[in-house]
Protein backbone atom coordinates (compact mmCIF):
# COMPACT_ATOMS: atom_id res chain seq x y z
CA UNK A 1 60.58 201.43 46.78
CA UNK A 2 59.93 200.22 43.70
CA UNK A 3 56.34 200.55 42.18
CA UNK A 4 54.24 198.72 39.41
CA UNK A 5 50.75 198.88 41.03
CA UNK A 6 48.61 201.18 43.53
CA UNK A 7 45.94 200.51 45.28
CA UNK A 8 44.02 203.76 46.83
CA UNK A 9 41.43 203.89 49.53
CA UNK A 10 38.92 206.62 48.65
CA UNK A 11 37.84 208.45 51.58
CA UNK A 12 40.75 210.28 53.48
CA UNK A 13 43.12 209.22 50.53
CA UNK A 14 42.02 210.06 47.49
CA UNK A 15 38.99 212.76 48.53
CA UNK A 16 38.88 214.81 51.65
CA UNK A 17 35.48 213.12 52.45
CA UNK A 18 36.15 211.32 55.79
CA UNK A 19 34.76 213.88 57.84
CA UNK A 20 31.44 213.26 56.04
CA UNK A 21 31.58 209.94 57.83
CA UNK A 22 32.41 211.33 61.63
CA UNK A 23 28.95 212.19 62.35
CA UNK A 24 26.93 209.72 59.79
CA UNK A 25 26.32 206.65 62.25
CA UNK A 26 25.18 209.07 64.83
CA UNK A 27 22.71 210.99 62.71
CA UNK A 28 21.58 208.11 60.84
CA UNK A 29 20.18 206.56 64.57
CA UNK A 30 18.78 210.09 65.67
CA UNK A 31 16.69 210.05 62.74
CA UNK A 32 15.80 206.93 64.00
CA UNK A 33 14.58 208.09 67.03
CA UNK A 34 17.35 206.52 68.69
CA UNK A 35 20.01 207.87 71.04
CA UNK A 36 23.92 206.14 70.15
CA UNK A 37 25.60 205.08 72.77
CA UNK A 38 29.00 206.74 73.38
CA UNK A 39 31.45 206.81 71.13
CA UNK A 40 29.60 204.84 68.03
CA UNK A 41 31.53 207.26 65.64
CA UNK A 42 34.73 205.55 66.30
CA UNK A 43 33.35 202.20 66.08
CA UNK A 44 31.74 202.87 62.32
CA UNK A 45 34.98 204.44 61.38
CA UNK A 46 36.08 200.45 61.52
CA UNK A 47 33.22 199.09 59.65
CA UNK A 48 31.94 198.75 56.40
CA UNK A 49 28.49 199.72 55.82
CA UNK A 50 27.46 196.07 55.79
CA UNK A 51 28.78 195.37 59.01
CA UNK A 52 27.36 198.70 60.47
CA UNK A 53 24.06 197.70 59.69
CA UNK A 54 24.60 194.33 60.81
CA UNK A 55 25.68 195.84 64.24
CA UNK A 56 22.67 198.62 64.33
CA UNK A 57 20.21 195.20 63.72
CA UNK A 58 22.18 193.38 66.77
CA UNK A 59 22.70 196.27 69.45
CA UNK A 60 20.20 198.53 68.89
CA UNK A 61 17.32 196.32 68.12
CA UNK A 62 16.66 197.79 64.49
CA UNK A 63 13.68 195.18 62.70
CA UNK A 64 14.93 196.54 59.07
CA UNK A 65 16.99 194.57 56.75
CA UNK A 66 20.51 195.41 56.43
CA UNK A 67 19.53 196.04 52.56
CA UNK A 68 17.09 199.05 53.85
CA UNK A 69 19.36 200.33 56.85
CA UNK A 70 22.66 200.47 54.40
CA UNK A 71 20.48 202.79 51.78
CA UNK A 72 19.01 204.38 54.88
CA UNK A 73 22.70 205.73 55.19
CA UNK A 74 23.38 205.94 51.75
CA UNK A 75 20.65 208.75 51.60
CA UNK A 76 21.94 210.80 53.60
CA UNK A 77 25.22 211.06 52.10
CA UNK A 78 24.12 210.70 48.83
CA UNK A 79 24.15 214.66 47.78
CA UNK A 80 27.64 215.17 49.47
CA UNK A 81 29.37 212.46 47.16
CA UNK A 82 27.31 212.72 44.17
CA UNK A 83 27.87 217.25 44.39
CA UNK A 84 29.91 218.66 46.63
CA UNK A 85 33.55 216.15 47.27
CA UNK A 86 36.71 217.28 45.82
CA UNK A 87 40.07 215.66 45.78
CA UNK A 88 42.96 216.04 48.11
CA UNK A 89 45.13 218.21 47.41
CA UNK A 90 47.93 216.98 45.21
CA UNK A 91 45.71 213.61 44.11
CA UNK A 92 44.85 214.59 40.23
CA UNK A 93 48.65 215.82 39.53
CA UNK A 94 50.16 212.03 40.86
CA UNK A 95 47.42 209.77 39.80
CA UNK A 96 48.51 211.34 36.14
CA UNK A 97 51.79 211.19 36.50
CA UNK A 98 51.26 207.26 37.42
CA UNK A 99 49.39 207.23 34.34
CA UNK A 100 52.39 208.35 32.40
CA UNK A 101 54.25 205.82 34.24
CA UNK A 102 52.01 203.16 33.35
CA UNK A 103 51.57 202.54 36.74
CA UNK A 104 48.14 199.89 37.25
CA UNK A 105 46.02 201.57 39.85
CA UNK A 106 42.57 200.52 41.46
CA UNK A 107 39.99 201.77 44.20
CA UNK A 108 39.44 199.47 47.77
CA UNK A 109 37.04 201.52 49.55
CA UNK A 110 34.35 200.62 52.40
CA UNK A 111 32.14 203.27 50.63
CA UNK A 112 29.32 201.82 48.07
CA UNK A 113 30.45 201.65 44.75
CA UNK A 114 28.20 203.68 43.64
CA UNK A 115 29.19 206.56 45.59
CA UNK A 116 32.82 206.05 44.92
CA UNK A 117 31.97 206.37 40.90
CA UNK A 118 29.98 208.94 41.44
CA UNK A 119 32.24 211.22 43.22
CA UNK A 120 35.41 210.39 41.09
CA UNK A 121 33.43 210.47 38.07
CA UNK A 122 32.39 214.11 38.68
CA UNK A 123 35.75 215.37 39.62
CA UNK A 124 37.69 213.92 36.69
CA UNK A 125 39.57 211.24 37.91
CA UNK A 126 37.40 207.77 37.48
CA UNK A 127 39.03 206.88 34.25
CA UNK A 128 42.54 206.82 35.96
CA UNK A 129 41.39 202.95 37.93
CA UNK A 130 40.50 199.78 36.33
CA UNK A 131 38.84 198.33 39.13
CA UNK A 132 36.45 199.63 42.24
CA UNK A 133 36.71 197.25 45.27
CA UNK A 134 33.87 197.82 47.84
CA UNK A 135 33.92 196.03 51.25
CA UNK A 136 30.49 195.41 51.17
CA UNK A 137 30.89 193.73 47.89
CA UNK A 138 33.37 191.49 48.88
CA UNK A 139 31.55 191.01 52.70
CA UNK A 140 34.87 191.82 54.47
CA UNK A 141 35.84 194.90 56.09
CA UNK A 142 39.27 196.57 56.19
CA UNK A 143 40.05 194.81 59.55
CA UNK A 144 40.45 191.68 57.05
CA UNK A 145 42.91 191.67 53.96
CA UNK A 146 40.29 190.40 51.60
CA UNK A 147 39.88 193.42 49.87
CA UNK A 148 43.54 193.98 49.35
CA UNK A 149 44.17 190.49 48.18
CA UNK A 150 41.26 191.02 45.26
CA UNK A 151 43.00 194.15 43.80
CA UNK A 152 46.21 192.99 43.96
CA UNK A 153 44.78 190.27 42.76
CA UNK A 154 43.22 192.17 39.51
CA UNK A 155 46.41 194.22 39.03
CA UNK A 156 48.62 191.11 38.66
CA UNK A 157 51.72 193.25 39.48
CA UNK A 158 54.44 191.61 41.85
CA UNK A 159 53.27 192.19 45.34
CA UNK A 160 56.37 193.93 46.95
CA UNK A 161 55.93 196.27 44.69
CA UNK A 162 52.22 196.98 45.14
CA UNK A 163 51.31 199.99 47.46
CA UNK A 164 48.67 200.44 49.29
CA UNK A 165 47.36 204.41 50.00
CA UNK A 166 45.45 204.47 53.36
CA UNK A 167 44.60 207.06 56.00
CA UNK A 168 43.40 204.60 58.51
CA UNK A 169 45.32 202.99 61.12
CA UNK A 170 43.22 199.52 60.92
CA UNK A 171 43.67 199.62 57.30
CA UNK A 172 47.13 200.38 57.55
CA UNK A 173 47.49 197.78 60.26
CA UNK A 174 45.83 194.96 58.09
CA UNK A 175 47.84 195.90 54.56
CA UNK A 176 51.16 196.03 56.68
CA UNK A 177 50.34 192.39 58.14
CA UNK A 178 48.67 191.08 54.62
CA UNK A 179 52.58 191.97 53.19
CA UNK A 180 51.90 195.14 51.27
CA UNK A 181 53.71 198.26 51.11
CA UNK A 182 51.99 201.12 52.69
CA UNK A 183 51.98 204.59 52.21
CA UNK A 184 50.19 206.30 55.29
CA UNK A 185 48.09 209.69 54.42
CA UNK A 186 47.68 212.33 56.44
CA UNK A 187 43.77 213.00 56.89
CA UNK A 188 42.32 215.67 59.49
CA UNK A 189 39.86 213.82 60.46
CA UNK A 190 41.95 210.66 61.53
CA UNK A 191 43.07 209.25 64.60
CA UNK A 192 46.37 207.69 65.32
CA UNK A 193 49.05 209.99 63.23
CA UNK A 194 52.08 209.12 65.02
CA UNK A 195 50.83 205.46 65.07
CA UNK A 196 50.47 205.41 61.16
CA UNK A 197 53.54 206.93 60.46
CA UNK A 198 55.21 204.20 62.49
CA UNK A 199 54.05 201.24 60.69
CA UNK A 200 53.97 203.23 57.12
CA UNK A 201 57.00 202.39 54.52
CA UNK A 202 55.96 206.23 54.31
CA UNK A 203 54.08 209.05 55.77
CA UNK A 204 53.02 211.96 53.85
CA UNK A 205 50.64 214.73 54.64
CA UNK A 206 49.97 216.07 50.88
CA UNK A 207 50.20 213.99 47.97
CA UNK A 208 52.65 216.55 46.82
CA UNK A 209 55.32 215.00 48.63
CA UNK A 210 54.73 211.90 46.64
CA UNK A 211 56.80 213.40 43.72
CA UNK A 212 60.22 213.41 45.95
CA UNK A 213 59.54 209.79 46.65
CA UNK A 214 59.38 208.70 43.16
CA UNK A 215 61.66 210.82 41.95
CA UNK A 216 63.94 208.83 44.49
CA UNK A 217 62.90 205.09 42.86
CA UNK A 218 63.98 206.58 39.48
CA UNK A 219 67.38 207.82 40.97
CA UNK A 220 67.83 204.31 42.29
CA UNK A 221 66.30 202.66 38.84
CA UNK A 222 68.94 204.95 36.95
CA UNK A 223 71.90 203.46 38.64
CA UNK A 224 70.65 199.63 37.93
């Protein structure tokens, strides 16, 4: 697999900061004063905040705006992104050696943008992308390729040699289909391993395995 540009979903991939997100939609209707119906936590795993809001407003009768119900949310996980997130393990060590590489590398993320800076920004590793994508920005989720298409789009690097980071089996679902390689990541907090690893180019569970696989492209570029 050879590789000119990445493109990195935040949370899962780059920070161990999904789990923030397993209870959010849940709490964020409680304080409310509303009781979720079952399961809701696996629905907003699918959404971006846009679209949750838009789906709070439809089927659970909320009179807000989706402007004051999306920094309802954002409140509440303000402190955790802004103070307490830290990387996965293994992310700072390959996102430098990319650097080295020259490798392009972005952000596509269905967290606000200003979160995503935030929490990068305080644990070094902001200045490593040229571009944040947010879905609410572009007004597509991950269960469309719109996002993808607009970083790869940024990157200009050949496409089959673009890959996509992602710990989510939509997301990894939608890259796969958009014509992307993927790289599935291991997250504790997602569904779907075995799933993932199936319709990953590859599967790793630290980004510390990540130096085997490049080493291998260099092998290969070696013998060109």
């Amino acid at each position: 697999m050879k590789i000119d540009g990445a493109i990195f979903d935040l949370d899962g991939t780059l920070l161990d900061s999904m789990f923030i997100w397993d209870a959010i939609g849940e709490d964020y209707l409680r304080s409310r004063g509303i009781e979720p119906h079952e399961n809701l936590n696996e629905r907003f795993k699918n959404m971006s905040l846009f679209q949750a809001a838009c789906y709070y407003q439809s089927e659970y009768g909320l009179a807000d705006s989706t402007d004051a119900i999306m920094v309802g949310i954002n409140d509440m996980i303000q402190h955790f992104y802004m103070d307490k997130v830290l990387p996965k393990t293994g992310v700072p060590a390959f996102l430098d050696e990319l650097k080295k590489r020259r490798i392009k590398m972005c952000v596509a993320t269905a967290t606000e943008r200003h979160l995503a800076e935030a929490a990068l920004s305080r644990v070094h590793l902001l200045s490593y992308f040229g571009e944040i994508f947010t879905c609410s920005l572009l007004g597509h989720g991950k269960d469309e390729p719109n996002i993808y298409h607009a970083a790869h789009c940024f990157l200009q690097t050949p496409k089959a040699s673009t890959w996509v980071f992602e710990d989510a089996l939509h997301a990894v679902r939608t890259a796969k289909s958009a014509g992307y390689p993927v790289i599935g990541v291991f997250d504790r907090s997602a569904d779907h391993a075995d799933e993932i690893r199936a319709l990953s180019d590859r599967y790793i569970r630290s980004f510390e395995e990540m130096e085997d696989i490049l080493n291998e492209k260099s092998a290969y570029d070696s013998r060109l």
